[in-house]
N, C-alpha and C. Protein backbone atom coordinates (compact mmCIF):
# COMPACT_ATOMS: atom_id res chain seq x y z
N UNK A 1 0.84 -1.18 0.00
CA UNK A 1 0.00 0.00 0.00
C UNK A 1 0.88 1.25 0.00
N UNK A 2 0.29 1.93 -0.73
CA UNK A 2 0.87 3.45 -1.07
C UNK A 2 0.40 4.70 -0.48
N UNK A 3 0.72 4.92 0.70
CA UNK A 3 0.62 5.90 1.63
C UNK A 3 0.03 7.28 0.50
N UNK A 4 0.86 7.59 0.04
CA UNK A 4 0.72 8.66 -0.73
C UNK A 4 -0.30 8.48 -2.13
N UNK A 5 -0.43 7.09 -2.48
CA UNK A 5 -1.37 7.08 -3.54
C UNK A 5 -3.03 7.31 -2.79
N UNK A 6 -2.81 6.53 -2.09
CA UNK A 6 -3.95 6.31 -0.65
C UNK A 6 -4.63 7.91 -0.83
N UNK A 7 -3.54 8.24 -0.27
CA UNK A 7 -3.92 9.81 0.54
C UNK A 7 -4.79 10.06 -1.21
N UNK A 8 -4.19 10.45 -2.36
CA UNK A 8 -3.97 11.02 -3.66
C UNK A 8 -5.67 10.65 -3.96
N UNK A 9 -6.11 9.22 -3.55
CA UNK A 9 -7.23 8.76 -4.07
C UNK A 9 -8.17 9.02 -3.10
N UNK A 10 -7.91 9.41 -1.37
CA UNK A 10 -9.02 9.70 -0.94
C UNK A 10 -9.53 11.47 -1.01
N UNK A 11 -8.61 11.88 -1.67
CA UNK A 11 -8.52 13.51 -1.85
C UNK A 11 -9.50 13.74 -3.42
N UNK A 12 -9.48 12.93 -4.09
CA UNK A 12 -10.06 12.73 -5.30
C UNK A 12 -11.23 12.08 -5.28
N UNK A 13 -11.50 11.08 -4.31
CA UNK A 13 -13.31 10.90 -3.92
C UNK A 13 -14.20 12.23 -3.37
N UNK A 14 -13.34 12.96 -2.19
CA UNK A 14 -13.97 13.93 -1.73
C UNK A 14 -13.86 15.20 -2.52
N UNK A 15 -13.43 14.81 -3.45
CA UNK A 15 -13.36 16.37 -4.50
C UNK A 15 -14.64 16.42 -5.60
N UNK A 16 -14.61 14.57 -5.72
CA UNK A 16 -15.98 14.10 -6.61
C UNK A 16 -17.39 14.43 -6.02
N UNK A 17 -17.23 13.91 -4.55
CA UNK A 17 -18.17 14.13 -3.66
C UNK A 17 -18.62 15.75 -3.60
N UNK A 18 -17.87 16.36 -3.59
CA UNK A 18 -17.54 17.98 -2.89
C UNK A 18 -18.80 18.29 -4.43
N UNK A 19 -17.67 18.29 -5.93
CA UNK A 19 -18.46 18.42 -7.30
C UNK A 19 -19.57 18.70 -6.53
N UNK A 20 -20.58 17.07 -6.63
CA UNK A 20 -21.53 16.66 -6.61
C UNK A 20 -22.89 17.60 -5.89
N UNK A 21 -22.10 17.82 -4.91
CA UNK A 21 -22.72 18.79 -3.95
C UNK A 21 -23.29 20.41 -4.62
N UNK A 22 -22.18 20.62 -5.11
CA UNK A 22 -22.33 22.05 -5.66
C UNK A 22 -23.34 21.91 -7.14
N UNK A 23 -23.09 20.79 -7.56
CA UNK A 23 -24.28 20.37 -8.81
C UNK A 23 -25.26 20.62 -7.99
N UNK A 24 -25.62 19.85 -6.85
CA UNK A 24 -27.28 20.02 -5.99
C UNK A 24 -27.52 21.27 -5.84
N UNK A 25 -26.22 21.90 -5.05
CA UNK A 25 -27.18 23.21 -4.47
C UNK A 25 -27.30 24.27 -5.78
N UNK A 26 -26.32 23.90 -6.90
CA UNK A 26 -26.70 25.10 -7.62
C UNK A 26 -28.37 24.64 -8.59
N UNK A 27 -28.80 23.33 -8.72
CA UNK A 27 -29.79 23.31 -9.14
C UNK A 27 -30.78 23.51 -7.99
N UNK A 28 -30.80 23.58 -7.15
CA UNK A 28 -31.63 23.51 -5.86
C UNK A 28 -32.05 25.67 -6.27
N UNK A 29 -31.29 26.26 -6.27
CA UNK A 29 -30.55 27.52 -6.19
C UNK A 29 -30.96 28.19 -7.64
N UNK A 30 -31.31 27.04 -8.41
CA UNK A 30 -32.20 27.30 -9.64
C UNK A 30 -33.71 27.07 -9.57
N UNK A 31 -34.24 26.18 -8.81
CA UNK A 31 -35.72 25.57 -8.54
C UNK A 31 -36.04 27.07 -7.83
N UNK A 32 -34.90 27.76 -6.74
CA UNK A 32 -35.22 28.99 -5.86
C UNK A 32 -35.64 29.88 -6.97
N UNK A 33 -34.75 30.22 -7.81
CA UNK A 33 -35.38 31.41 -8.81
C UNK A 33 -36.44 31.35 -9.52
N UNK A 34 -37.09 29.79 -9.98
CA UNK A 34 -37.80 29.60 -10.49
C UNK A 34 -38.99 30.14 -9.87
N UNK A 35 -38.99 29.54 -8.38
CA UNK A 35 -40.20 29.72 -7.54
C UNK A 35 -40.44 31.04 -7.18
N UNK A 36 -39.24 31.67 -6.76
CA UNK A 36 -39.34 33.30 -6.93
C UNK A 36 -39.76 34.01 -7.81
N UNK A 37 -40.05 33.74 -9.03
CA UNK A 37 -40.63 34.35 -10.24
C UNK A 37 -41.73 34.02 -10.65
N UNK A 38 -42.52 32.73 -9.97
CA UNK A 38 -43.56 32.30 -9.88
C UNK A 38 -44.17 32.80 -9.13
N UNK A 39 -44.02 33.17 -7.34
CA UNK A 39 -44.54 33.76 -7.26
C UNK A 39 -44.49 35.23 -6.83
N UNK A 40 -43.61 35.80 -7.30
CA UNK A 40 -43.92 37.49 -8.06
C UNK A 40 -44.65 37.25 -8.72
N UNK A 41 -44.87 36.70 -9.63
CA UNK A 41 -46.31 36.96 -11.00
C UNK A 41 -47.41 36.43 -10.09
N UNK A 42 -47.51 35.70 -8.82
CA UNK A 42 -48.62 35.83 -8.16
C UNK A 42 -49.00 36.52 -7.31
N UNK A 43 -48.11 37.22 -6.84
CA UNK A 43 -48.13 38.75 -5.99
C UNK A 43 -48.57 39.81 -6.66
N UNK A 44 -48.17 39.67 -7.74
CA UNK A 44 -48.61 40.93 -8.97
C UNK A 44 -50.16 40.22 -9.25
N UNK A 45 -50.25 39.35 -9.38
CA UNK A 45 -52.00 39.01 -9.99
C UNK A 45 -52.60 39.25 -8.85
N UNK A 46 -52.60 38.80 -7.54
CA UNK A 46 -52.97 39.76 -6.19
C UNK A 46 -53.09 41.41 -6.20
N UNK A 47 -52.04 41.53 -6.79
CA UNK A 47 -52.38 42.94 -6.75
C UNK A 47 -53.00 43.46 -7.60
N UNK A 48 -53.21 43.23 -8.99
CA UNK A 48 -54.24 43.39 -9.84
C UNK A 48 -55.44 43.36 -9.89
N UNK A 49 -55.72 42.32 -9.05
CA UNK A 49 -57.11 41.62 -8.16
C UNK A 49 -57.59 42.72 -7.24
N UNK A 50 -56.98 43.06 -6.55
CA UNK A 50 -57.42 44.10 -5.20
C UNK A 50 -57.42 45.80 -5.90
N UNK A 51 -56.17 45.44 -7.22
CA UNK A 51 -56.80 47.08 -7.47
C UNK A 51 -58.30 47.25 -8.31
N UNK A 52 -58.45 45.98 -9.03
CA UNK A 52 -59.78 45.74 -9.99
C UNK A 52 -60.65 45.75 -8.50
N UNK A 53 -61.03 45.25 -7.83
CA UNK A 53 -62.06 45.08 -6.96
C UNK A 53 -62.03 46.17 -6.16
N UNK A 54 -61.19 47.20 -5.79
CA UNK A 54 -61.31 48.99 -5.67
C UNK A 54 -62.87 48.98 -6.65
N UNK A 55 -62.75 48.93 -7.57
CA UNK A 55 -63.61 49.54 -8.82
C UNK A 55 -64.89 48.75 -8.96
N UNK A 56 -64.99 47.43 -8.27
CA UNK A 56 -66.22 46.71 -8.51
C UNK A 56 -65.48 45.37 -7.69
N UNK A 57 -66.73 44.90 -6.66
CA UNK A 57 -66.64 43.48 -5.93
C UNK A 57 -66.21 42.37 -7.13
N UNK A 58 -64.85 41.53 -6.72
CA UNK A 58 -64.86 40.47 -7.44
C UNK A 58 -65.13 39.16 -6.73
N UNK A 59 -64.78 38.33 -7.31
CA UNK A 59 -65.49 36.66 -6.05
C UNK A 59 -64.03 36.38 -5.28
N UNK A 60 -64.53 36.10 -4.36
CA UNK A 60 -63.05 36.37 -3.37
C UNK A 60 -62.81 34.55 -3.21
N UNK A 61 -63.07 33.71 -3.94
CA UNK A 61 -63.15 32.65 -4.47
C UNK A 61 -61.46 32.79 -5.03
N UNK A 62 -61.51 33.79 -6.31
CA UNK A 62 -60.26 33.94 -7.20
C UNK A 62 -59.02 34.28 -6.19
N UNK A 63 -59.01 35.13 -5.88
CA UNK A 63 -58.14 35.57 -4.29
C UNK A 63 -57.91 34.60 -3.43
N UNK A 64 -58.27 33.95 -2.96
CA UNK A 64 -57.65 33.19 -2.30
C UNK A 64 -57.48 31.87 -3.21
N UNK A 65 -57.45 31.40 -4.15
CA UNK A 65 -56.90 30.56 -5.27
C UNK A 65 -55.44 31.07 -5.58
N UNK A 66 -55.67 32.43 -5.79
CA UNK A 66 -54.13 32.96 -5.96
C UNK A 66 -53.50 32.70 -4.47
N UNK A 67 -54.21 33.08 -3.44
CA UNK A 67 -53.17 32.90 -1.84
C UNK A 67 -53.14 31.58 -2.18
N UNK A 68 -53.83 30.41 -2.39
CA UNK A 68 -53.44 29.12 -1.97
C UNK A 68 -52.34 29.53 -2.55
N UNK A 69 -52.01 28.90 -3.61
CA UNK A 69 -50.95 28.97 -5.02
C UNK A 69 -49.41 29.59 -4.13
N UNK A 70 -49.68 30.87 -3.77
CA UNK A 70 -48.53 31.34 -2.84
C UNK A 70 -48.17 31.17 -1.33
N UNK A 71 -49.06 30.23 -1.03
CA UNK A 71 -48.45 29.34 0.41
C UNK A 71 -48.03 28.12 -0.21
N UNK A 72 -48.59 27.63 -1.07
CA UNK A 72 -47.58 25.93 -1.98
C UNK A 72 -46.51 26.42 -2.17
N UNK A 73 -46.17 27.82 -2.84
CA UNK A 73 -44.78 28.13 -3.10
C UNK A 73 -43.94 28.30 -2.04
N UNK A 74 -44.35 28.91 -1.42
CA UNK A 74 -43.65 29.62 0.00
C UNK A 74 -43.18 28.15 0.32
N UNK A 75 -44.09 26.79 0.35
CA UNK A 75 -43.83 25.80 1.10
C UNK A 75 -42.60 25.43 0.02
N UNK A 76 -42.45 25.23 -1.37
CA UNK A 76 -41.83 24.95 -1.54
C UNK A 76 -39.61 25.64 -1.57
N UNK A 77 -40.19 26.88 -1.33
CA UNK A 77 -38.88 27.45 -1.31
C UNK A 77 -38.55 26.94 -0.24
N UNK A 78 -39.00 27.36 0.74
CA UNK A 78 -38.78 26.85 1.86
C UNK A 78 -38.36 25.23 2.32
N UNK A 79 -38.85 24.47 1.54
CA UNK A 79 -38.13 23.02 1.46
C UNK A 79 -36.74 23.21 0.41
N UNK A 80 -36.61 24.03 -0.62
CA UNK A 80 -35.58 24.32 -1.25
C UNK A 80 -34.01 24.57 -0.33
N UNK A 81 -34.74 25.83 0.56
CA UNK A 81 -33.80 26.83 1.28
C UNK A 81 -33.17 25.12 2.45
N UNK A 82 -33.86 24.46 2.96
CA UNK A 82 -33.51 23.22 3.74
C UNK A 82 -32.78 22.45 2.59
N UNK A 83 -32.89 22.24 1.72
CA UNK A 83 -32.27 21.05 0.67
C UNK A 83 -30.76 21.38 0.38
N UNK A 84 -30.79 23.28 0.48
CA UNK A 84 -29.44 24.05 0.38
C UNK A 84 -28.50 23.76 1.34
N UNK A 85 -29.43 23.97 2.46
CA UNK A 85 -28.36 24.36 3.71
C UNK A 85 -27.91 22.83 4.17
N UNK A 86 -28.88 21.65 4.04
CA UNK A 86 -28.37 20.47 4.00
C UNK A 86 -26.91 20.30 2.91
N UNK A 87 -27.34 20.57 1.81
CA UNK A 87 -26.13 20.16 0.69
C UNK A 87 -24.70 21.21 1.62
N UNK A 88 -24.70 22.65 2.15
CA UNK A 88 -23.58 22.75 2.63
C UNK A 88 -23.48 22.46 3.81
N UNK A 89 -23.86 21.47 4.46
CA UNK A 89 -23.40 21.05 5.72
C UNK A 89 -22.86 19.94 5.02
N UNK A 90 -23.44 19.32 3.94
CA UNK A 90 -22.56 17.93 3.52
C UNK A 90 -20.92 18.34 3.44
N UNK A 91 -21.11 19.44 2.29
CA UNK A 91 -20.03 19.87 2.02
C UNK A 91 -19.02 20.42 3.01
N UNK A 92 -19.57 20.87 4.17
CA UNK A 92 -18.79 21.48 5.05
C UNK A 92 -18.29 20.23 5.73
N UNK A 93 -18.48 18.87 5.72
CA UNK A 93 -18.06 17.57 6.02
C UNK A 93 -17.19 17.26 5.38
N UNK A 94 -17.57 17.22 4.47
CA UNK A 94 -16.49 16.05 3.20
C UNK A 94 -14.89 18.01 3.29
N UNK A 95 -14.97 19.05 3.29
CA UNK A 95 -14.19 19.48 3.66
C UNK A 95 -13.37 19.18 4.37
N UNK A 96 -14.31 19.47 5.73
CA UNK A 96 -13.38 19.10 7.23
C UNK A 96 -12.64 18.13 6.99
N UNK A 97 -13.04 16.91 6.41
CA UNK A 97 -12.32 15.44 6.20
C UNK A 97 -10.84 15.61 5.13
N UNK A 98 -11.02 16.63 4.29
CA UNK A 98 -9.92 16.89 3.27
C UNK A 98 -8.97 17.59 3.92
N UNK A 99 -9.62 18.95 4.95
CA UNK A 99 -8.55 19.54 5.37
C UNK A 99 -7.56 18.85 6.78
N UNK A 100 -8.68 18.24 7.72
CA UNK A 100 -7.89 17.66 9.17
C UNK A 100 -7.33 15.96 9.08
């Protein structure tokens, strides 16, 4: 056994590993923007809603169809923002292990 190949190959799993990680959170970190722009355009149709119904009662049926819609999202960033901070605690592992 090769002390130094050893070392060479466990520095090169956790670098694969490490990759891997940053693939997750940056697509994780993409699902975030997605959902963020989803719902802005449902914050804005909220607000469109409330300035139209200034001017005449609408069915408050539609309004809260749009709130559901933006608590599913909320739920989902929010499982996003956990999926992130999981992926850098991985990473902050497989570190520690490269550097000590």
């Amino acid at each position: 056994m090769d002390p130094e190949k050893d070392a060479l190959d466990h520095d090169r799993r956790l670098n694969e590993e490490e990759l891997k990680i940053i693939k997750d959170i940056k697509k994780h970190i993409n699902r975030l923007k997605d959902n963020i722009n989803e719902l802005e355009t449902l914050v804005e149709e909220l607000e469109e809603f409330n300035s139209k119904e200034m001017k005449r009662p609408l069915l408050r049926e539609d309004e809260y169809r749009v709130f559901i819609k933006i608590l599913d999202i909320q739920k989902i960033l929010h499982n996003n923002i956990i999926l992130i901070t999981q992926d850098i605690l991985r990473y902050k592992i497989l570190l520690d292990q490269e550097v000590f």
